[in-house]
Protein backbone atom coordinates (compact mmCIF):
# COMPACT_ATOMS: atom_id res chain seq x y z
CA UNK A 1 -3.58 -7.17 -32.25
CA UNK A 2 -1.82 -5.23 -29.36
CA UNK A 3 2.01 -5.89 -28.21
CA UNK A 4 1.53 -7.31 -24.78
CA UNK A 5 4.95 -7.64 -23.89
CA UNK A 6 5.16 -4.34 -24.79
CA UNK A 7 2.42 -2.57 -22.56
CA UNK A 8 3.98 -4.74 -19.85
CA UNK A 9 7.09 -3.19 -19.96
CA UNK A 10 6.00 0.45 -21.11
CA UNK A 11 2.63 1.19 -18.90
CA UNK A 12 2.69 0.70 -14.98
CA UNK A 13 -1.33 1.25 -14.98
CA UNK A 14 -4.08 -0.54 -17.65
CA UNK A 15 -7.58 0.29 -18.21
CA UNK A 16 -9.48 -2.76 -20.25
CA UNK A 17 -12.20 -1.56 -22.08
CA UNK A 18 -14.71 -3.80 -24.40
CA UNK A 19 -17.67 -2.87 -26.26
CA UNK A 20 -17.29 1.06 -24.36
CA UNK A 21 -17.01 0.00 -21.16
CA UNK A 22 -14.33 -0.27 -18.83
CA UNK A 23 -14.09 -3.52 -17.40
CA UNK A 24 -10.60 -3.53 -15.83
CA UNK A 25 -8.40 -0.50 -14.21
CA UNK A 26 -5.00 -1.28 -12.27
CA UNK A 27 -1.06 -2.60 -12.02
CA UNK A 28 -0.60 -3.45 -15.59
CA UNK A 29 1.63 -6.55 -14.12
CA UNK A 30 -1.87 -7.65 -12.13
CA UNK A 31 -4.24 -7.14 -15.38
CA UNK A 32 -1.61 -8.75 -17.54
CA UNK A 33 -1.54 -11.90 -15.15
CA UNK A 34 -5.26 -12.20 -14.86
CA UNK A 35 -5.90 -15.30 -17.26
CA UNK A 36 -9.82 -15.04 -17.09
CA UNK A 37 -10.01 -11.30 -17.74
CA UNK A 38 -8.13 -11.46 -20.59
CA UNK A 39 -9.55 -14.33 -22.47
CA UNK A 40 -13.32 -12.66 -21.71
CA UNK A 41 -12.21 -10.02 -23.49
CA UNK A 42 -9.93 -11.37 -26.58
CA UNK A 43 -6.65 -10.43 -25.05
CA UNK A 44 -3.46 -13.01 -25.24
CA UNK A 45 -1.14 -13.64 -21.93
CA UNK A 46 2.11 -11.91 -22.88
């Protein structure tokens, strides 16, 4: 399990990746806020 609150504060970019591919690269305050994207790909709203 990752500390989302954490990359929030720490990382101004994100890169998703699942299964070896990258299916998300920006703002990490725009990835982080994208419910869809991260339930598709296991990741909690921090």
């Amino acid at each position: 399990m990752y500390d989302m609150a954490m990359v929030k504060e720490l990382f101004p970019r994100t890169i998703v990746m699942d299964e070896g591919l990258i299916v998300a690269d920006g703002k990490t305050s725009e990835i982080l806020e994208d419910e869809k994207l991260l339930e598709a790909h296991g990741l909690e709203k921090p």
